[in-house]
PDB file of N, CA and C in Angstrom:
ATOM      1  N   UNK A   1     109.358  86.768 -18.926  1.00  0.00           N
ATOM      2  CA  UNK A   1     109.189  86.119 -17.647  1.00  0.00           C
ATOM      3  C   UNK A   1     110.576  85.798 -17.103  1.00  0.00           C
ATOM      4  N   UNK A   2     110.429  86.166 -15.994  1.00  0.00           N
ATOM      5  CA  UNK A   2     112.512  85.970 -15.196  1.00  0.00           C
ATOM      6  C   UNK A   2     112.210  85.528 -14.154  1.00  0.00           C
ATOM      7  N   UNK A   3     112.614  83.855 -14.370  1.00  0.00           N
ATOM      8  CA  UNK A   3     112.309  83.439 -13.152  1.00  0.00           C
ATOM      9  C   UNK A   3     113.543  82.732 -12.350  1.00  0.00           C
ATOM     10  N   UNK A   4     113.433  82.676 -11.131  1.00  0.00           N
ATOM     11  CA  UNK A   4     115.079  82.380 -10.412  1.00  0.00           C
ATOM     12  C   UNK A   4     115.271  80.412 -10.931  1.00  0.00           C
ATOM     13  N   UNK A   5     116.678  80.356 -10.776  1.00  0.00           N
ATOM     14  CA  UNK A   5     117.025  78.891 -11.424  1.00  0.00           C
ATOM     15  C   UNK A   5     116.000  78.042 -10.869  1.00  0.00           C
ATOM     16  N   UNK A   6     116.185  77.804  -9.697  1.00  0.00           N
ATOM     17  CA  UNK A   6     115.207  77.150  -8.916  1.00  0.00           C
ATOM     18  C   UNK A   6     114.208  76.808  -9.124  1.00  0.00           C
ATOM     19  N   UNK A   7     113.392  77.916  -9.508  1.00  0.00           N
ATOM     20  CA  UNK A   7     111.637  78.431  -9.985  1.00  0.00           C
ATOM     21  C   UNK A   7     111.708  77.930 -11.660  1.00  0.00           C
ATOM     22  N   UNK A   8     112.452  77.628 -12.232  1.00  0.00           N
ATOM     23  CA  UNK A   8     112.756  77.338 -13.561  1.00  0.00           C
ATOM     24  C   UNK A   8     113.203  75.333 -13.314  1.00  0.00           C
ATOM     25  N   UNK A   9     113.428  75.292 -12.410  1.00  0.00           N
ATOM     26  CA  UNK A   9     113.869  73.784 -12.313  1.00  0.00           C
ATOM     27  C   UNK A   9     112.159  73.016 -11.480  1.00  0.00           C
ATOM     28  N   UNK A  10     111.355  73.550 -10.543  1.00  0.00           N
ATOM     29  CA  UNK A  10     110.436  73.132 -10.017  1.00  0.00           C
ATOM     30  C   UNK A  10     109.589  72.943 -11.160  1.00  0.00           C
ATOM     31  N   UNK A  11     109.219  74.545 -11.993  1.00  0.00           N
ATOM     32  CA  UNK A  11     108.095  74.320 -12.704  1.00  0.00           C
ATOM     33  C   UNK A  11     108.462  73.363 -14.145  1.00  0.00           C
ATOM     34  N   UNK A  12     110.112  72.870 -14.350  1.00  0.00           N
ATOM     35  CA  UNK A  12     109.961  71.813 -15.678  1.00  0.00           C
ATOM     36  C   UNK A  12     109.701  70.590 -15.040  1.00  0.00           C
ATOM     37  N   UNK A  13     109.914  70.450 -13.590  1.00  0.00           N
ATOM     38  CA  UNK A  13     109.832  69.498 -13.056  1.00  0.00           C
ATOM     39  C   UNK A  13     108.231  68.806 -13.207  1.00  0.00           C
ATOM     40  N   UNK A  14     107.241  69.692 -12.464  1.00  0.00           N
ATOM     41  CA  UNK A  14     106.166  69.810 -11.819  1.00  0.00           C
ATOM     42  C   UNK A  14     105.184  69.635 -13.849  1.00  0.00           C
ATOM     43  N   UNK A  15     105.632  70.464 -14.865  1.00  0.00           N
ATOM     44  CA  UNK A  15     105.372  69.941 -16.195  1.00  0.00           C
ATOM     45  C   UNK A  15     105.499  68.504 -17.031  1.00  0.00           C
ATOM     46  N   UNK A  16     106.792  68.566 -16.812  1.00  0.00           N
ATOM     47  CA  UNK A  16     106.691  66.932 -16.918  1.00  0.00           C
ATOM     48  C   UNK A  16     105.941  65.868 -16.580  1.00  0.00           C
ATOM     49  N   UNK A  17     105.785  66.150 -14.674  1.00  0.00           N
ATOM     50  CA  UNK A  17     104.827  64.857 -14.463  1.00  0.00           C
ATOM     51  C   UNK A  17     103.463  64.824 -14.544  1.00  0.00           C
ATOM     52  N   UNK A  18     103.292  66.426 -14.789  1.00  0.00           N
ATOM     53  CA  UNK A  18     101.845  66.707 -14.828  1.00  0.00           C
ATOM     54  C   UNK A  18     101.394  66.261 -16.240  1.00  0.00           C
ATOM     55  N   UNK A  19     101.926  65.970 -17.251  1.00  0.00           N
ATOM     56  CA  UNK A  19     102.266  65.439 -18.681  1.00  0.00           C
ATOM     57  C   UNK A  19     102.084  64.033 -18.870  1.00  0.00           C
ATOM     58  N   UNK A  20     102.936  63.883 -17.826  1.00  0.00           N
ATOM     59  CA  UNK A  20     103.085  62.243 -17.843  1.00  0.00           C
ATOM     60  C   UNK A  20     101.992  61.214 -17.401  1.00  0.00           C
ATOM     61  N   UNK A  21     101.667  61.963 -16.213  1.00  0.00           N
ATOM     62  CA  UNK A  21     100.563  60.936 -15.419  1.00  0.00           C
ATOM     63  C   UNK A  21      99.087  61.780 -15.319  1.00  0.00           C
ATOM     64  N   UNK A  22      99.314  62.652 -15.935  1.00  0.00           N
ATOM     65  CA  UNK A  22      97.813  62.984 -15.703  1.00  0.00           C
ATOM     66  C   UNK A  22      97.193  63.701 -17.211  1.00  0.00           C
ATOM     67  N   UNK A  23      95.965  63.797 -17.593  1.00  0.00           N
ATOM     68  CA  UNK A  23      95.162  64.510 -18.850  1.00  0.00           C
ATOM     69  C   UNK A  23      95.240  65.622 -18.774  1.00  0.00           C
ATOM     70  N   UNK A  24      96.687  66.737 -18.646  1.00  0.00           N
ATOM     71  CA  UNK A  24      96.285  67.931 -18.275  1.00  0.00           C
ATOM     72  C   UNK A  24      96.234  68.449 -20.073  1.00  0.00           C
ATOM     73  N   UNK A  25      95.355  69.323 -19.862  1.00  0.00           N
ATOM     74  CA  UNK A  25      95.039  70.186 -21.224  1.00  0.00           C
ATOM     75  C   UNK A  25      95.952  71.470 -21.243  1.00  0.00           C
ATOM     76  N   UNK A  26      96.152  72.048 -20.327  1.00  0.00           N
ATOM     77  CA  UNK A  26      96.830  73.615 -20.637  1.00  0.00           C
ATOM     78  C   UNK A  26      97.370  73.497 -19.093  1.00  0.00           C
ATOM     79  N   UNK A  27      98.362  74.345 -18.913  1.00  0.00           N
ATOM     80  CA  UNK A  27      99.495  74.524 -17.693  1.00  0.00           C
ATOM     81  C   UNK A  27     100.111  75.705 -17.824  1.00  0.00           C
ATOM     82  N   UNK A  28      99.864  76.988 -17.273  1.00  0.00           N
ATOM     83  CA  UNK A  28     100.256  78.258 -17.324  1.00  0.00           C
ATOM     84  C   UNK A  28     100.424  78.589 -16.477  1.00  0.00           C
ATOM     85  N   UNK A  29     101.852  79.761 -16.380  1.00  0.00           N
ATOM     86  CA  UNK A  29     101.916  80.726 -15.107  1.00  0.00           C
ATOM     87  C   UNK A  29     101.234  81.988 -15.645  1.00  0.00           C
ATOM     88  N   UNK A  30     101.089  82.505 -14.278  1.00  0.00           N
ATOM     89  CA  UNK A  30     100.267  83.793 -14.049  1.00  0.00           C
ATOM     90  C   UNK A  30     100.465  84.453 -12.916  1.00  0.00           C
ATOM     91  N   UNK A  31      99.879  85.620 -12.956  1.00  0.00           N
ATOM     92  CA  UNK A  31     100.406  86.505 -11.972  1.00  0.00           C
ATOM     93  C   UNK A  31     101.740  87.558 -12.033  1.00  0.00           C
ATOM     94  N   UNK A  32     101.813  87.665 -10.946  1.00  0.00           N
ATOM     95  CA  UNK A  32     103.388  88.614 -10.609  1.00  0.00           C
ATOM     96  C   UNK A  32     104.532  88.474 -11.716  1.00  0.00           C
ATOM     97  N   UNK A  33     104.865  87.107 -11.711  1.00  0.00           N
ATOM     98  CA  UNK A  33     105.999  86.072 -11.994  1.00  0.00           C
ATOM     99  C   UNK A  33     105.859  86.471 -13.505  1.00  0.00           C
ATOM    100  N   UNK A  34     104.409  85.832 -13.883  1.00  0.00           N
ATOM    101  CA  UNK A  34     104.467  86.021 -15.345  1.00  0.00           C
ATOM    102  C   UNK A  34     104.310  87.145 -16.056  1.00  0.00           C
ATOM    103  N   UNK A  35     103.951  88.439 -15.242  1.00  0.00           N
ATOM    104  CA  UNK A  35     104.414  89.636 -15.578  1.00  0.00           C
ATOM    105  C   UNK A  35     105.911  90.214 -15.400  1.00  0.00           C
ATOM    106  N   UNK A  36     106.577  90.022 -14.894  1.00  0.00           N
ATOM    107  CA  UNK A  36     107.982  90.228 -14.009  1.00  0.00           C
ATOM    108  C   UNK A  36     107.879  91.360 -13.320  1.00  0.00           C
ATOM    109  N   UNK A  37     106.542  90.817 -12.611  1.00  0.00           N
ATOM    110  CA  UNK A  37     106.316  92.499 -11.904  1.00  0.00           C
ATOM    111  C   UNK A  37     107.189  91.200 -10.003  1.00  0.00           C
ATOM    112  N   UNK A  38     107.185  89.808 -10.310  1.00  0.00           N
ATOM    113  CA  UNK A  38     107.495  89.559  -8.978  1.00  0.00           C
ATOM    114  C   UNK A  38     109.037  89.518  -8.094  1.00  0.00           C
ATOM    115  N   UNK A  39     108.738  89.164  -6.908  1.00  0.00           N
ATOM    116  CA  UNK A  39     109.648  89.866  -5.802  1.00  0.00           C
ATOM    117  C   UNK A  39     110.623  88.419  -6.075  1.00  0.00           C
ATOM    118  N   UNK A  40     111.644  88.149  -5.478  1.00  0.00           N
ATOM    119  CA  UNK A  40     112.211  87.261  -5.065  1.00  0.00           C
ATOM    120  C   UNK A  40     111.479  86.041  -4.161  1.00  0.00           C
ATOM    121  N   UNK A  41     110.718  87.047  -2.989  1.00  0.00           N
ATOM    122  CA  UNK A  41     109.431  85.675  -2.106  1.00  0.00           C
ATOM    123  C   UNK A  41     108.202  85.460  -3.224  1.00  0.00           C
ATOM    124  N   UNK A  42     108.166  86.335  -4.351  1.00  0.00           N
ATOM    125  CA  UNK A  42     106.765  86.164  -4.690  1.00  0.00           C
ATOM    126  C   UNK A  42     106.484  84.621  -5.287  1.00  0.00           C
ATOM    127  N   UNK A  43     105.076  83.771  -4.859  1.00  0.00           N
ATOM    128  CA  UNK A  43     105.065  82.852  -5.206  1.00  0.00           C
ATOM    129  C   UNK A  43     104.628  82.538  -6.519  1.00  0.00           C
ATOM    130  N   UNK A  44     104.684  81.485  -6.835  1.00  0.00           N
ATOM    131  CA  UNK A  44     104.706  80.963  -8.518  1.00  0.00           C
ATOM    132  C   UNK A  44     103.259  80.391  -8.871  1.00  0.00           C
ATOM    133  N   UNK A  45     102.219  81.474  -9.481  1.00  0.00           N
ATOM    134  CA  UNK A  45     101.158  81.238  -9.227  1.00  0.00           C
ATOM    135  C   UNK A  45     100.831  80.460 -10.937  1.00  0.00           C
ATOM    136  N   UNK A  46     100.059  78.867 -10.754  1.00  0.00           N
ATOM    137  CA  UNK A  46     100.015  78.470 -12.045  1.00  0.00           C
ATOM    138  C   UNK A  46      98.901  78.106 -12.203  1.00  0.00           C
ATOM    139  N   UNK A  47      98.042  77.639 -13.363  1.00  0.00           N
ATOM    140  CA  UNK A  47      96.786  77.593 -13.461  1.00  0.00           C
ATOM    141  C   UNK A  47      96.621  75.946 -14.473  1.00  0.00           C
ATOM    142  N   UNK A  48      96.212  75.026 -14.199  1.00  0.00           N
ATOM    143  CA  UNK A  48      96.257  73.691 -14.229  1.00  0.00           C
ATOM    144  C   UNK A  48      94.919  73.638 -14.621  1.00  0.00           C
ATOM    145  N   UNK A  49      94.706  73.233 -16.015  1.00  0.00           N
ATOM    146  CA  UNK A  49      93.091  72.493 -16.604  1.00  0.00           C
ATOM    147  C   UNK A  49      93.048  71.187 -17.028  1.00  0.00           C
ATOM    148  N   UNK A  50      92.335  70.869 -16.237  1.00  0.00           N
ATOM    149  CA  UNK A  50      92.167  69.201 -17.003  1.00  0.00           C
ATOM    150  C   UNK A  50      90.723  69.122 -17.649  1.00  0.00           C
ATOM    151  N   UNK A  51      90.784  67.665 -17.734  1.00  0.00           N
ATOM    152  CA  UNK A  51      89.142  67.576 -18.227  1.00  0.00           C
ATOM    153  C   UNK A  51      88.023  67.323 -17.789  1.00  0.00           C
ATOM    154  N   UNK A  52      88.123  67.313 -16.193  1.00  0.00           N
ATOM    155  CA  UNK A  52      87.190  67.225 -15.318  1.00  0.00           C
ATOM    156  C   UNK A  52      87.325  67.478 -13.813  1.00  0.00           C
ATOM    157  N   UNK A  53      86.467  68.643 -12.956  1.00  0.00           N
ATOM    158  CA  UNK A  53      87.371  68.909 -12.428  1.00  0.00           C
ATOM    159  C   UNK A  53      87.402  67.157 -10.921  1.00  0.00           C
ATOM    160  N   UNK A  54      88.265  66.854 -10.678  1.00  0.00           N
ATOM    161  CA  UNK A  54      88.525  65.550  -9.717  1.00  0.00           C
ATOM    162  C   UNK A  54      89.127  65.633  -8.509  1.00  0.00           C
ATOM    163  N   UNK A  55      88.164  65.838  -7.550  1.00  0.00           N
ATOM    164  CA  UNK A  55      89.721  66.136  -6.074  1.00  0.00           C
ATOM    165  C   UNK A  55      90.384  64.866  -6.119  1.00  0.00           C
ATOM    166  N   UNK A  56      90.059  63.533  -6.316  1.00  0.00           N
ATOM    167  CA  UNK A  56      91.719  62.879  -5.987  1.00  0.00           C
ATOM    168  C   UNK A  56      92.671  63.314  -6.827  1.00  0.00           C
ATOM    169  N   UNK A  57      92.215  63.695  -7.775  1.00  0.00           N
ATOM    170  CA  UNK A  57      93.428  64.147  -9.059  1.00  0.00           C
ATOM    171  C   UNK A  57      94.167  65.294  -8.609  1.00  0.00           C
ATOM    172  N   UNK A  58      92.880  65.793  -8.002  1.00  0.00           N
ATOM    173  CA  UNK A  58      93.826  67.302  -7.698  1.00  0.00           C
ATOM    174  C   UNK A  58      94.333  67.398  -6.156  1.00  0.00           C
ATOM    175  N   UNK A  59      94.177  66.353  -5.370  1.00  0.00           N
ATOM    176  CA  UNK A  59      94.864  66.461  -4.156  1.00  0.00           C
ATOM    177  C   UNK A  59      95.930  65.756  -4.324  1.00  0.00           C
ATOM    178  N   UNK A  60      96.960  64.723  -5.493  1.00  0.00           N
ATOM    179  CA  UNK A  60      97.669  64.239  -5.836  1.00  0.00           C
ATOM    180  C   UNK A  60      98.602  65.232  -5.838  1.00  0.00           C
ATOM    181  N   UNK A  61      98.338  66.025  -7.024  1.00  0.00           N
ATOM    182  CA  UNK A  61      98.917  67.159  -7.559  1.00  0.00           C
ATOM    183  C   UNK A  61      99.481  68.009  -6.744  1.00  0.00           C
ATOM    184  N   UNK A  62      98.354  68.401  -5.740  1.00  0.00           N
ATOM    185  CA  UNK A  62      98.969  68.889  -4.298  1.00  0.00           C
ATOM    186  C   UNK A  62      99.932  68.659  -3.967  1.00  0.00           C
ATOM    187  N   UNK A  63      99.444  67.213  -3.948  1.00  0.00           N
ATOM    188  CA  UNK A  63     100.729  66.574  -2.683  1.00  0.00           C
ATOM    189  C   UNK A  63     102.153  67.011  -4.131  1.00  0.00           C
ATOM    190  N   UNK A  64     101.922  66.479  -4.186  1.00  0.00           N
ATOM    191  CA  UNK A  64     103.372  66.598  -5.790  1.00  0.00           C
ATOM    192  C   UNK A  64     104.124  67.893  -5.870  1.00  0.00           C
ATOM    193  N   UNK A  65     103.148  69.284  -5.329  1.00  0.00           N
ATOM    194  CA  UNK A  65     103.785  70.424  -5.517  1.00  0.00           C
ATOM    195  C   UNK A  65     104.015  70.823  -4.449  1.00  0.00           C
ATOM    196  N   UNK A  66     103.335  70.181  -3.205  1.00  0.00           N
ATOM    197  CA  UNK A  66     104.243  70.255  -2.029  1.00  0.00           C
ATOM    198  C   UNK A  66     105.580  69.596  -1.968  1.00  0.00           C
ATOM    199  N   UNK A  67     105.906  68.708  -2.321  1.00  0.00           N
ATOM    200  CA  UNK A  67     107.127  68.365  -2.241  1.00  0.00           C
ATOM    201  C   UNK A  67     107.849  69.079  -3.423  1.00  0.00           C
ATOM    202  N   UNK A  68     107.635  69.280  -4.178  1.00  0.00           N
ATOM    203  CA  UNK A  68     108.470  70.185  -5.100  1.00  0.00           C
ATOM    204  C   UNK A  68     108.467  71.852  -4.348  1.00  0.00           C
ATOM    205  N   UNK A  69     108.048  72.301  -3.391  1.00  0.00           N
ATOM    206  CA  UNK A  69     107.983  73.279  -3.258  1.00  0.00           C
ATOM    207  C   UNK A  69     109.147  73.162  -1.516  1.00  0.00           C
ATOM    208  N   UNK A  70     109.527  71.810  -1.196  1.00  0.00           N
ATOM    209  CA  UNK A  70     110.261  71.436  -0.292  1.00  0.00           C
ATOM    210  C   UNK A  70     111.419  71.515  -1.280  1.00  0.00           C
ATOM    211  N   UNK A  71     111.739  70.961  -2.347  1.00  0.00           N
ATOM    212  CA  UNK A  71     112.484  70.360  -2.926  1.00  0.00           C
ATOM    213  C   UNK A  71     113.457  71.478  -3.235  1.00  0.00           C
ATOM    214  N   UNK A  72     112.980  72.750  -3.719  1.00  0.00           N
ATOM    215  CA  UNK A  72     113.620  73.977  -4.823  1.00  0.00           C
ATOM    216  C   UNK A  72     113.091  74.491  -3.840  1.00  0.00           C
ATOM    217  N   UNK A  73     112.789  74.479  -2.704  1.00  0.00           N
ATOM    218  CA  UNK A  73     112.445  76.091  -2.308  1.00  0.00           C
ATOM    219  C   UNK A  73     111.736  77.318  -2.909  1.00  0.00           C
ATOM    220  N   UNK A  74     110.301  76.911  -3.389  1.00  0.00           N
ATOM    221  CA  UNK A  74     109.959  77.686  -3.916  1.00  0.00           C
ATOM    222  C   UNK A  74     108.301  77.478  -3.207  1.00  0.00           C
ATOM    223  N   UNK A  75     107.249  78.492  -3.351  1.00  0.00           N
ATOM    224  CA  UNK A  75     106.117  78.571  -3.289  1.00  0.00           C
ATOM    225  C   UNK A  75     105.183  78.360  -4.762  1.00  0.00           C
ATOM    226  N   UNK A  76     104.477  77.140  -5.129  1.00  0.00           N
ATOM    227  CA  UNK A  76     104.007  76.930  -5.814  1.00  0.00           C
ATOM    228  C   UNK A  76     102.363  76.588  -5.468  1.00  0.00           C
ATOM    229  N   UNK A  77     102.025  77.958  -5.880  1.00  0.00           N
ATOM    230  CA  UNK A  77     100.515  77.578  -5.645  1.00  0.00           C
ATOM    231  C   UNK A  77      98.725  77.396  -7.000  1.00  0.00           C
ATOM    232  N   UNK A  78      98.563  76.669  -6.757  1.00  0.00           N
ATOM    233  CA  UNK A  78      97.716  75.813  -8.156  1.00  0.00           C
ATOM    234  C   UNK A  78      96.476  76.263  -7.943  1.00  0.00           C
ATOM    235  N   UNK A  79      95.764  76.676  -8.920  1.00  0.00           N
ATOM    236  CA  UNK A  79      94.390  76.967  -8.963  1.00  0.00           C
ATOM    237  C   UNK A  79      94.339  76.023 -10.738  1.00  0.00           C
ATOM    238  N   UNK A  80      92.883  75.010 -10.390  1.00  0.00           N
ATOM    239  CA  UNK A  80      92.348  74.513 -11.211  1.00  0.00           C
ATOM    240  C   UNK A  80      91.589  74.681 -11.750  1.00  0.00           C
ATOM    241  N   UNK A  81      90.791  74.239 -12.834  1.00  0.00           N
ATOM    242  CA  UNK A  81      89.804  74.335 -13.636  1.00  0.00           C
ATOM    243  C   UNK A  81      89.619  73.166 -14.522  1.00  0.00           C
ATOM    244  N   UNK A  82      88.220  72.512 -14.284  1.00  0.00           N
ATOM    245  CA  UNK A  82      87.514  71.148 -15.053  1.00  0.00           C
ATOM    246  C   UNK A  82      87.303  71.758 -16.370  1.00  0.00           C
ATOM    247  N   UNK A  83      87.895  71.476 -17.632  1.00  0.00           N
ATOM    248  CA  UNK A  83      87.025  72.035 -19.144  1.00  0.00           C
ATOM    249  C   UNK A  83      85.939  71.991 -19.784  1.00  0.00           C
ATOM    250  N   UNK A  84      85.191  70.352 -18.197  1.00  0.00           N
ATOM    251  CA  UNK A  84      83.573  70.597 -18.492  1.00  0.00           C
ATOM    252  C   UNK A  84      82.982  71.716 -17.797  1.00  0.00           C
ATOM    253  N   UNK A  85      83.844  72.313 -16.664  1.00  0.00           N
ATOM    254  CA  UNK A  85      83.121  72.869 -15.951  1.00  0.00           C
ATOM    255  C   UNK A  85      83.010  74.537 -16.807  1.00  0.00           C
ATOM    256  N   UNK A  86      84.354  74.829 -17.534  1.00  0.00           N
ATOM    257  CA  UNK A  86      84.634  75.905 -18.508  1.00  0.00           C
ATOM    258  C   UNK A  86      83.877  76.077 -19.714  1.00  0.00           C
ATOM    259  N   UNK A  87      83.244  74.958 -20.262  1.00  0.00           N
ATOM    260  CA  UNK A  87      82.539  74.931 -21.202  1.00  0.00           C
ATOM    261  C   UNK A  87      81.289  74.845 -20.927  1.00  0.00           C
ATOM    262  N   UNK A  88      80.410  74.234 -19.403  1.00  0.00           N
ATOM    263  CA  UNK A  88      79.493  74.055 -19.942  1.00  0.00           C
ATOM    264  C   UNK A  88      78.776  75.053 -18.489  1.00  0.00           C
ATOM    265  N   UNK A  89      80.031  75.567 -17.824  1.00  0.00           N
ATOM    266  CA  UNK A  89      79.507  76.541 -16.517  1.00  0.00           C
ATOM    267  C   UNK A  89      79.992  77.990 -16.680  1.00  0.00           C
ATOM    268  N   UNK A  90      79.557  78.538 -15.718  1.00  0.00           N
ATOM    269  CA  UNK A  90      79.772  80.039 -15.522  1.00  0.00           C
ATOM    270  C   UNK A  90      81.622  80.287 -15.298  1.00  0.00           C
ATOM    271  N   UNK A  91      82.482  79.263 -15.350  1.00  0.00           N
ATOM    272  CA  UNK A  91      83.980  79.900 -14.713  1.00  0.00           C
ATOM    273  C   UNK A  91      84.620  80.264 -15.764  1.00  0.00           C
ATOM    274  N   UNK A  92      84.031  80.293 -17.304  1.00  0.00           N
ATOM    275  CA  UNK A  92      85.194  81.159 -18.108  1.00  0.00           C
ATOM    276  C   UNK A  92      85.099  81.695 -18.087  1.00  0.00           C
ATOM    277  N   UNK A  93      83.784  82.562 -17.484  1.00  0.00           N
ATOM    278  CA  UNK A  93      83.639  84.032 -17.667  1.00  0.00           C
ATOM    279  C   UNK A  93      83.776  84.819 -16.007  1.00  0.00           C
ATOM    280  N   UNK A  94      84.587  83.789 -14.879  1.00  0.00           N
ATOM    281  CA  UNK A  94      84.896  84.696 -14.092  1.00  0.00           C
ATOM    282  C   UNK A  94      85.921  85.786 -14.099  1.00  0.00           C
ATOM    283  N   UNK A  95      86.544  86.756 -13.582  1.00  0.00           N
ATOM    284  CA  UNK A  95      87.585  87.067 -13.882  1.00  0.00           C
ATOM    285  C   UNK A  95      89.059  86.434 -13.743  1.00  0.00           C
ATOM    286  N   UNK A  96      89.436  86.313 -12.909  1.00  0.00           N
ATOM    287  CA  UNK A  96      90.563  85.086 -12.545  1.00  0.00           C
ATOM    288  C   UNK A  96      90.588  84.716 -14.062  1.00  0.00           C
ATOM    289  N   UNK A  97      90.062  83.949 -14.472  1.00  0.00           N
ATOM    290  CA  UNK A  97      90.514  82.911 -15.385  1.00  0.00           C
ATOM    291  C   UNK A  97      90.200  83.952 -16.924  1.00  0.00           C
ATOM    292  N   UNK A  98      89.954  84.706 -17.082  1.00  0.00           N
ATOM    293  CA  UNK A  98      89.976  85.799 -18.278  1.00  0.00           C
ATOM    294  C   UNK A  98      91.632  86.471 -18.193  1.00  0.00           C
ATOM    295  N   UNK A  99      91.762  86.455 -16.844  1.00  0.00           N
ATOM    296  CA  UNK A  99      93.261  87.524 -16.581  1.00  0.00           C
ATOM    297  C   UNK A  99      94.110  86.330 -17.110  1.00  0.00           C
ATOM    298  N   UNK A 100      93.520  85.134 -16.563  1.00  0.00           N
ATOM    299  CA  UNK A 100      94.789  83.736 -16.927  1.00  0.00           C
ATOM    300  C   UNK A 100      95.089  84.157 -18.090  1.00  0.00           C
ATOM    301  N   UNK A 101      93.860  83.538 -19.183  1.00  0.00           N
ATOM    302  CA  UNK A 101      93.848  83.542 -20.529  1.00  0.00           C
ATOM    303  C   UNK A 101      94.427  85.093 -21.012  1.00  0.00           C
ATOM    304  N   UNK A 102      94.311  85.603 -20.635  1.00  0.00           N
ATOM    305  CA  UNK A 102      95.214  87.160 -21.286  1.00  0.00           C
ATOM    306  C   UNK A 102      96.565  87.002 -21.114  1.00  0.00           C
ATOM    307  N   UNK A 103      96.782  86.937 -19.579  1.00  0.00           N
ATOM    308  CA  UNK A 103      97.922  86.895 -19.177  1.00  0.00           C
ATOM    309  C   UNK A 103      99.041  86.137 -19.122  1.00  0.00           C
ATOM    310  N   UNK A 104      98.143  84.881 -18.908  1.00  0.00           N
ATOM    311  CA  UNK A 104      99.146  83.573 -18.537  1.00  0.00           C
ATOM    312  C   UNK A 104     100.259  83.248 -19.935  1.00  0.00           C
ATOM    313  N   UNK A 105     101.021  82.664 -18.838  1.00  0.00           N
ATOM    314  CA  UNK A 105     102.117  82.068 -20.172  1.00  0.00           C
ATOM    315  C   UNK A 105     102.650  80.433 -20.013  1.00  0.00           C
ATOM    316  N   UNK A 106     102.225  79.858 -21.342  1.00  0.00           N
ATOM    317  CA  UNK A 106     102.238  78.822 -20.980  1.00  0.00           C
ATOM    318  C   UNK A 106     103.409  77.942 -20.924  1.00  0.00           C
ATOM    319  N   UNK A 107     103.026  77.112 -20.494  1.00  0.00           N
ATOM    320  CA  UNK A 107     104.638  76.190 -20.101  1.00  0.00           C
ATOM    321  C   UNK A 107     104.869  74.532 -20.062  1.00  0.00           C
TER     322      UNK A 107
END
């Protein structure tokens, strides 16, 4: 994975607090990036599980990676997943989140 300084300073950033203040279970990139198939614009696509899925939790987070995405200049865009919803619904077995789990690399 080769990612520009920047893109390496947002996402220890954006790990940390996601660590700190919130129950996250797993935090992976995916996509382009984490193949090094991406461009210089390509954005930093990461995949965020907690343990339930919560929009205030996850419009926090938002807000958090919008300003980190002011901050470093980078495009950071989040797709979630609840681990009740993974365990006890149909989304582990969508694709998206099979390519994660193959693909993703965690961080």
């Amino acid at each position: 994975m080769k990612l520009a300084e920047n893109e390496k300073r947002a996402l220890d950033v954006l790990r940390e607090v996601l660590f700190n203040r919130y129950p996250v279970i797993d935090f992976r990139l995916f996509g382009s990036k984490a193949r090094n198939e991406g461009r210089h614009d390509s954005d930093l696509d990461v995949m965020i599980e907690i343990p339930e899925y919560d929009q205030a939790m996850v419009a926090e987070i938002d807000n958090i990676i919008f300003q980190l995405n002011l901050e470093h200049d980078v495009f950071i865009s989040a797709l979630y997943f609840g681990k009740d919803e993974l365990e006890e619904g149909p989304l582990s077995e969508t694709p998206i989140y099979k390519v994660i789990q193959r693909e993703g690399v965690p961080l």
